[in-house]
C-alpha atoms as a PDB file:
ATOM      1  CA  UNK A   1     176.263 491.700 -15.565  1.00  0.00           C
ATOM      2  CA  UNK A   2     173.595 489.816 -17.561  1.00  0.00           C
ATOM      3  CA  UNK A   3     169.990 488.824 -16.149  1.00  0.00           C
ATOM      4  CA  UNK A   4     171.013 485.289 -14.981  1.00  0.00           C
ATOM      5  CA  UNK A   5     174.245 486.313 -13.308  1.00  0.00           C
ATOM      6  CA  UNK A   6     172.607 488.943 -11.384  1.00  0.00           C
ATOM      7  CA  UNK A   7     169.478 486.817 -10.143  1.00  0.00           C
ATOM      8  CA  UNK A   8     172.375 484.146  -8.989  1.00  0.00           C
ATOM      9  CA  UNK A   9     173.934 486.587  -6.971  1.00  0.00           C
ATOM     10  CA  UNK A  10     171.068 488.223  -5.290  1.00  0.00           C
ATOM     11  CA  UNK A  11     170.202 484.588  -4.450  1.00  0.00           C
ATOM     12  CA  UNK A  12     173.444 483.847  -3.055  1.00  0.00           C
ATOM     13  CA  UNK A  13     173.147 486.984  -0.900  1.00  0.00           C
ATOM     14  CA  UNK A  14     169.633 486.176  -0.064  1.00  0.00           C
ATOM     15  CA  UNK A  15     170.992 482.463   1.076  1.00  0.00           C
ATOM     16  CA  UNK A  16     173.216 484.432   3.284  1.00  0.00           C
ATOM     17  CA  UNK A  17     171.425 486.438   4.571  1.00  0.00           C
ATOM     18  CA  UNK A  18     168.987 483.963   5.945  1.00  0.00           C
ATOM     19  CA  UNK A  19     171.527 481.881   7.477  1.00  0.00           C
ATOM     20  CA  UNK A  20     172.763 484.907   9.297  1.00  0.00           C
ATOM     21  CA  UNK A  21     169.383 485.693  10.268  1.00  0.00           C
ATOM     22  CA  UNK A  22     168.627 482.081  11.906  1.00  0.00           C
ATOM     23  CA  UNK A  23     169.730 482.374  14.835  1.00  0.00           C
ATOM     24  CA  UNK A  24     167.319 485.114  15.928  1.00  0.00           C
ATOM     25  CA  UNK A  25     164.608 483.861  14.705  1.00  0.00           C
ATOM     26  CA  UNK A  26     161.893 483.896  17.428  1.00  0.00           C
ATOM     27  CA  UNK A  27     159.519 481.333  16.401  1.00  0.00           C
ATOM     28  CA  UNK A  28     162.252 478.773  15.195  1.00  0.00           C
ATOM     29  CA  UNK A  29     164.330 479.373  18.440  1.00  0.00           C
ATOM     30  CA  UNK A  30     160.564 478.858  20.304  1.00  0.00           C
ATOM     31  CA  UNK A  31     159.936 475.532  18.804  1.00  0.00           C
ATOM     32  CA  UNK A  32     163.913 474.477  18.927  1.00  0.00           C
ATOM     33  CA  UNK A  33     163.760 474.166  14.724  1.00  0.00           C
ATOM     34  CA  UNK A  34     167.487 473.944  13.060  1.00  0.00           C
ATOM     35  CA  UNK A  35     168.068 474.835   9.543  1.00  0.00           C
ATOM     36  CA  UNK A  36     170.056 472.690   8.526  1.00  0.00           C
ATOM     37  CA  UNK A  37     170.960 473.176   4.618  1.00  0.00           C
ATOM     38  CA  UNK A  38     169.831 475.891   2.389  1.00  0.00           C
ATOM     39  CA  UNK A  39     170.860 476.785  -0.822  1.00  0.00           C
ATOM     40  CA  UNK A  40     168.923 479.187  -3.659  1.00  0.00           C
ATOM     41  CA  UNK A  41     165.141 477.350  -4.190  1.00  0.00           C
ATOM     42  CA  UNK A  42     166.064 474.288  -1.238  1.00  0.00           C
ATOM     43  CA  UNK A  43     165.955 474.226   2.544  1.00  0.00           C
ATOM     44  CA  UNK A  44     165.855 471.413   4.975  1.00  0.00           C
ATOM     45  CA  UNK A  45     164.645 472.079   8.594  1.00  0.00           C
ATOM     46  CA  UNK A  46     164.400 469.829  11.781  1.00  0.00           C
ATOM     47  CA  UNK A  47     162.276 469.348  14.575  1.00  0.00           C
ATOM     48  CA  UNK A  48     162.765 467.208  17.714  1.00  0.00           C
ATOM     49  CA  UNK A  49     159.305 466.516  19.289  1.00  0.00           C
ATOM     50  CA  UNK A  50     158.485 466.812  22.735  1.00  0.00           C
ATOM     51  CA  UNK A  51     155.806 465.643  25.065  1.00  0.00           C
ATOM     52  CA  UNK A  52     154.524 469.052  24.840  1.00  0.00           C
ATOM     53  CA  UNK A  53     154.174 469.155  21.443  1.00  0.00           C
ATOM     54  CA  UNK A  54     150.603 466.901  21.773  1.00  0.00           C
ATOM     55  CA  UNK A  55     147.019 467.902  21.802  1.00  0.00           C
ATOM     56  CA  UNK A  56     144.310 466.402  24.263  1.00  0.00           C
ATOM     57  CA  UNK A  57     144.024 463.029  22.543  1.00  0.00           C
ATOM     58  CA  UNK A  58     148.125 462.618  23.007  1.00  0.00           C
ATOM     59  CA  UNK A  59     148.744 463.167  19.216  1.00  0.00           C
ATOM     60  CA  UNK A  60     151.500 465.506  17.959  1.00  0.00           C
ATOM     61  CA  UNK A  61     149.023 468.568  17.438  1.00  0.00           C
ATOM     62  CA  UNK A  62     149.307 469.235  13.461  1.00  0.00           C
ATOM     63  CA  UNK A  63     150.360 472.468  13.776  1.00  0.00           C
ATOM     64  CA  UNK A  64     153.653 471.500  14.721  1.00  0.00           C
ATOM     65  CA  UNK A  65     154.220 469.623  11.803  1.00  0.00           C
ATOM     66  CA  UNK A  66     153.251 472.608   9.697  1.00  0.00           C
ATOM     67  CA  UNK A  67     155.683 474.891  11.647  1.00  0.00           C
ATOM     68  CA  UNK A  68     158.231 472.625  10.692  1.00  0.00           C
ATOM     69  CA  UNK A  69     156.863 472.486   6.801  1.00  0.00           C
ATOM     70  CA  UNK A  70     156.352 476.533   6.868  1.00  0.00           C
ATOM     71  CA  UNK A  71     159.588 476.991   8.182  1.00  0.00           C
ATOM     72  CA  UNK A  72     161.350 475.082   4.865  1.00  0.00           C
ATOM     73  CA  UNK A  73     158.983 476.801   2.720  1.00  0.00           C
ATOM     74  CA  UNK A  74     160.131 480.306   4.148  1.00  0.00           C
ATOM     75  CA  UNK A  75     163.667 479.673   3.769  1.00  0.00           C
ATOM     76  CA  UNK A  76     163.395 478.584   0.555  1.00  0.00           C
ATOM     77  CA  UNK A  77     161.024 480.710  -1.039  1.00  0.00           C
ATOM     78  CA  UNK A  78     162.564 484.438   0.543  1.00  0.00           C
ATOM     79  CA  UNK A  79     166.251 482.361  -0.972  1.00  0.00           C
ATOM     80  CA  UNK A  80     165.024 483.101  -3.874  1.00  0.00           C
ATOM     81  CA  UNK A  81     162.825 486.171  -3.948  1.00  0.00           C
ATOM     82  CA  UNK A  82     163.202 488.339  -0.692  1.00  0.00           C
ATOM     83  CA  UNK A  83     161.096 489.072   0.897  1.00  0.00           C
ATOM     84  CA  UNK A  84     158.014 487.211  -0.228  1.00  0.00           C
ATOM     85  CA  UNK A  85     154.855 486.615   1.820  1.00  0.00           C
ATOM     86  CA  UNK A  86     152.713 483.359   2.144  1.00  0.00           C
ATOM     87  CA  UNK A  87     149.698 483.883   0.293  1.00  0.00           C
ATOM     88  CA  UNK A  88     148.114 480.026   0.247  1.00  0.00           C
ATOM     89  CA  UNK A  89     149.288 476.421   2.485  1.00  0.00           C
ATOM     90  CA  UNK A  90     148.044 473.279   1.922  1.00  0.00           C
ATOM     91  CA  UNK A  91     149.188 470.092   3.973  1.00  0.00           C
ATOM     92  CA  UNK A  92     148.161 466.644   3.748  1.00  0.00           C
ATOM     93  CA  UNK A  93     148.904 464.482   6.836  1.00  0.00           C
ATOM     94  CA  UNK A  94     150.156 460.884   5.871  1.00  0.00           C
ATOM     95  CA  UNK A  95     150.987 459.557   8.919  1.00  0.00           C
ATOM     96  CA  UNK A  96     151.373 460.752  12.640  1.00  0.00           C
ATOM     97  CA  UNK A  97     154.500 461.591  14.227  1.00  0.00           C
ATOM     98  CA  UNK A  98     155.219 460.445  17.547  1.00  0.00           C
ATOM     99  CA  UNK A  99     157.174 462.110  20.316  1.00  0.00           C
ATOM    100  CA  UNK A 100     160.715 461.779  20.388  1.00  0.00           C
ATOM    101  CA  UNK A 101     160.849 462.108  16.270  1.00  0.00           C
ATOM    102  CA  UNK A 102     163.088 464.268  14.651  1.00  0.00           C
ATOM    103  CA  UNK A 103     160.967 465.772  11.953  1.00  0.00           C
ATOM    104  CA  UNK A 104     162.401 466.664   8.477  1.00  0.00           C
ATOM    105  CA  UNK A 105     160.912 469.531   6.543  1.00  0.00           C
ATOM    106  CA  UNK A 106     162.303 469.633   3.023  1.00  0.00           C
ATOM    107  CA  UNK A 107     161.216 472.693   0.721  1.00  0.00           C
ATOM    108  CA  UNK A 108     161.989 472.901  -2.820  1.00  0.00           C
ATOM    109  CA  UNK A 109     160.587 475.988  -4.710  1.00  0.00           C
ATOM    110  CA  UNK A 110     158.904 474.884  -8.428  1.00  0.00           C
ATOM    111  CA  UNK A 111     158.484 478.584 -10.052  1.00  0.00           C
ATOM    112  CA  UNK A 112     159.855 481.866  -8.705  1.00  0.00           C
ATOM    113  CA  UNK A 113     158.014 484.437 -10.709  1.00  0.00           C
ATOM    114  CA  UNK A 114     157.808 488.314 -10.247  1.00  0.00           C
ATOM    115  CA  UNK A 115     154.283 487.475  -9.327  1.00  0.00           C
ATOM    116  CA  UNK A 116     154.110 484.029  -7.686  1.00  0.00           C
ATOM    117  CA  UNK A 117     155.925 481.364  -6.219  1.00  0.00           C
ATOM    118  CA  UNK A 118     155.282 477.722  -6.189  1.00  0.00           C
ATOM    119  CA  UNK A 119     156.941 475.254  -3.552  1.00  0.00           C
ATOM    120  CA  UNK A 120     156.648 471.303  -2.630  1.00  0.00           C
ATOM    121  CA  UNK A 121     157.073 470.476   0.879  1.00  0.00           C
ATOM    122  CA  UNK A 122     157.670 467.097   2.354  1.00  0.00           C
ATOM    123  CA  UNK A 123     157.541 466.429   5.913  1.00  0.00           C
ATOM    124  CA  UNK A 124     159.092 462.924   7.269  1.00  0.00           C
ATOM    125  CA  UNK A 125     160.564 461.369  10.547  1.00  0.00           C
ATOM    126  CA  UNK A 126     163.889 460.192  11.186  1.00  0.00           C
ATOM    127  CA  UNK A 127     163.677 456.417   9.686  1.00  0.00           C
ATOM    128  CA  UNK A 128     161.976 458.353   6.263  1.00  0.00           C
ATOM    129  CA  UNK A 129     158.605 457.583   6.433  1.00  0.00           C
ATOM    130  CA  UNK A 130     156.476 460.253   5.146  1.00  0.00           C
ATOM    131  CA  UNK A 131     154.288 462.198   7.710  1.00  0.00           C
ATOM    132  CA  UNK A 132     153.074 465.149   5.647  1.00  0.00           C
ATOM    133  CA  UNK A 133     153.214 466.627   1.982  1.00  0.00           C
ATOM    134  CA  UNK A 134     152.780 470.465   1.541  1.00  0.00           C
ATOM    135  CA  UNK A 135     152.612 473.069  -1.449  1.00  0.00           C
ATOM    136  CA  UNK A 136     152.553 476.748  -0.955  1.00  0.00           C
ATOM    137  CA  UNK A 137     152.118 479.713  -2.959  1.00  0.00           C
ATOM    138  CA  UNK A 138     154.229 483.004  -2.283  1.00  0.00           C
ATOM    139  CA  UNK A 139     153.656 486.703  -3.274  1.00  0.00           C
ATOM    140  CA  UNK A 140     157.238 488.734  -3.860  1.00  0.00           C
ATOM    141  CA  UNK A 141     156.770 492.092  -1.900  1.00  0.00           C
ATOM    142  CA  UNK A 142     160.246 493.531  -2.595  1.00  0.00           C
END
Protein backbone atom coordinates (compact mmCIF):
# COMPACT_ATOMS: atom_id res chain seq x y z
CA UNK A 1 0.00 0.00 0.00
CA UNK A 2 1.64 3.32 -0.97
CA UNK A 3 1.85 6.52 1.41
CA UNK A 4 -1.36 8.19 0.06
CA UNK A 5 -3.51 5.09 0.11
CA UNK A 6 -2.64 4.33 3.57
CA UNK A 7 -3.15 7.99 5.05
CA UNK A 8 -6.78 7.72 3.14
CA UNK A 9 -7.60 4.81 4.95
CA UNK A 10 -6.52 5.64 8.39
CA UNK A 11 -8.65 8.75 7.72
CA UNK A 12 -11.56 6.87 6.72
CA UNK A 13 -11.22 4.79 9.91
CA UNK A 14 -10.56 7.83 11.91
CA UNK A 15 -14.00 9.39 10.29
CA UNK A 16 -15.53 6.32 11.67
CA UNK A 17 -14.48 6.14 14.46
CA UNK A 18 -15.61 9.54 15.52
CA UNK A 19 -19.01 9.10 14.34
CA UNK A 20 -19.23 6.01 16.45
CA UNK A 21 -17.86 7.84 19.24
CA UNK A 22 -20.58 10.82 19.10
CA UNK A 23 -22.98 9.68 20.78
CA UNK A 24 -21.11 9.44 24.09
CA UNK A 25 -19.64 12.32 24.00
CA UNK A 26 -20.21 14.10 27.36
CA UNK A 27 -19.75 17.64 26.62
CA UNK A 28 -21.60 17.52 23.15
CA UNK A 29 -24.52 15.46 24.71
CA UNK A 30 -24.29 18.42 27.72
CA UNK A 31 -24.75 21.26 25.39
CA UNK A 32 -27.30 19.14 22.96
CA UNK A 33 -24.48 19.68 19.86
CA UNK A 34 -25.23 17.24 16.66
CA UNK A 35 -22.59 16.38 14.26
CA UNK A 36 -23.99 16.50 11.50
CA UNK A 37 -21.46 15.71 8.46
CA UNK A 38 -17.91 14.73 8.72
CA UNK A 39 -15.69 13.53 6.30
CA UNK A 40 -11.50 13.38 6.39
CA UNK A 41 -10.32 17.40 7.06
CA UNK A 42 -14.46 18.72 7.27
CA UNK A 43 -17.06 18.66 10.01
CA UNK A 44 -20.22 20.57 10.48
CA UNK A 45 -21.79 20.80 14.02
CA UNK A 46 -25.09 22.38 15.37
CA UNK A 47 -26.27 24.10 18.23
CA UNK A 48 -29.84 25.09 19.23
CA UNK A 49 -29.65 27.97 21.80
CA UNK A 50 -31.49 28.18 24.83
CA UNK A 51 -32.45 30.80 27.32
CA UNK A 52 -29.84 29.35 29.42
CA UNK A 53 -27.27 29.70 27.21
CA UNK A 54 -27.01 33.81 28.20
CA UNK A 55 -24.78 35.68 30.52
CA UNK A 56 -26.00 38.54 32.96
CA UNK A 57 -26.49 41.18 30.27
CA UNK A 58 -28.99 38.50 28.32
CA UNK A 59 -26.36 37.86 25.54
CA UNK A 60 -25.55 34.32 24.34
CA UNK A 61 -22.35 33.99 26.67
CA UNK A 62 -19.37 33.52 23.98
CA UNK A 63 -18.34 30.50 25.20
CA UNK A 64 -21.09 28.77 23.75
CA UNK A 65 -20.36 29.81 20.47
CA UNK A 66 -16.82 28.53 20.86
CA UNK A 67 -18.10 25.10 22.11
CA UNK A 68 -19.88 24.90 19.05
CA UNK A 69 -16.61 26.17 16.88
CA UNK A 70 -14.22 23.72 19.10
CA UNK A 71 -16.43 21.02 18.62
CA UNK A 72 -16.01 21.25 14.43
CA UNK A 73 -12.46 21.85 14.91
CA UNK A 74 -12.11 18.52 17.01
CA UNK A 75 -13.88 16.44 14.63
CA UNK A 76 -12.11 17.56 11.95
CA UNK A 77 -8.72 17.85 13.01
CA UNK A 78 -8.54 14.07 15.13
CA UNK A 79 -10.37 12.96 11.18
CA UNK A 80 -7.38 13.46 10.07
CA UNK A 81 -4.62 12.90 12.58
CA UNK A 82 -5.88 10.96 15.76
CA UNK A 83 -5.58 11.88 18.32
CA UNK A 84 -4.33 15.44 18.20
CA UNK A 85 -4.57 18.01 21.00
CA UNK A 86 -5.53 21.80 20.78
CA UNK A 87 -2.52 23.68 21.24
CA UNK A 88 -3.81 27.51 20.19
CA UNK A 89 -7.87 29.07 19.49
CA UNK A 90 -8.59 32.17 18.24
CA UNK A 91 -12.27 33.47 17.62
CA UNK A 92 -13.49 36.62 16.36
CA UNK A 93 -17.15 37.44 17.18
CA UNK A 94 -19.02 39.10 14.14
CA UNK A 95 -22.25 39.28 15.29
CA UNK A 96 -24.37 37.99 18.33
CA UNK A 97 -26.51 35.09 18.28
CA UNK A 98 -29.77 35.21 19.76
CA UNK A 99 -31.72 32.51 21.54
CA UNK A 100 -33.64 30.20 19.63
CA UNK A 101 -30.68 30.08 16.76
CA UNK A 102 -29.46 27.05 15.47
CA UNK A 103 -25.76 27.66 15.32
CA UNK A 104 -23.56 26.18 12.52
CA UNK A 105 -19.96 25.34 13.24
CA UNK A 106 -18.13 24.45 10.05
CA UNK A 107 -14.36 23.21 10.39
CA UNK A 108 -12.16 22.69 7.55
CA UNK A 109 -8.52 21.63 8.36
CA UNK A 110 -5.73 23.79 6.02
CA UNK A 111 -2.41 21.59 6.82
CA UNK A 112 -2.23 18.26 8.64
CA UNK A 113 1.43 17.88 9.35
CA UNK A 114 3.30 15.31 11.62
CA UNK A 115 3.90 18.37 13.68
CA UNK A 116 0.98 20.82 13.32
CA UNK A 117 -2.34 21.30 12.19
CA UNK A 118 -4.02 24.30 10.82
CA UNK A 119 -7.98 24.70 10.70
CA UNK A 120 -10.61 27.61 9.65
CA UNK A 121 -13.69 27.71 11.57
CA UNK A 122 -16.82 29.57 10.73
CA UNK A 123 -19.59 29.95 13.04
CA UNK A 124 -23.16 31.21 11.56
CA UNK A 125 -26.97 31.08 12.44
CA UNK A 126 -29.64 29.49 10.65
CA UNK A 127 -30.54 32.34 7.89
CA UNK A 128 -26.31 32.38 7.21
CA UNK A 129 -25.23 35.32 8.69
CA UNK A 130 -21.88 35.05 10.11
CA UNK A 131 -21.56 35.14 13.98
CA UNK A 132 -17.96 34.05 14.51
CA UNK A 133 -14.69 33.10 12.50
CA UNK A 134 -12.10 30.76 14.22
CA UNK A 135 -8.54 29.21 13.39
CA UNK A 136 -6.87 26.67 15.51
CA UNK A 137 -3.67 25.02 15.69
CA UNK A 138 -3.37 21.18 16.66
CA UNK A 139 -0.42 19.06 17.99
CA UNK A 140 -0.62 15.11 16.70
CA UNK A 141 0.05 13.01 19.94
CA UNK A 142 -0.35 9.56 18.35
Amino acid sequence: MDERSGKEKKASDNVAELKAREKREPIASFLKMRLLELSPGYAKVVVKLVPEYQNFNGLIFGGIVMAVADQAFAYASNSLAHPSIASQFNIHFIAAAEVNDELTAECRVVKSGQRVGISEITVTNQEGKLIAKATGTTIPVG
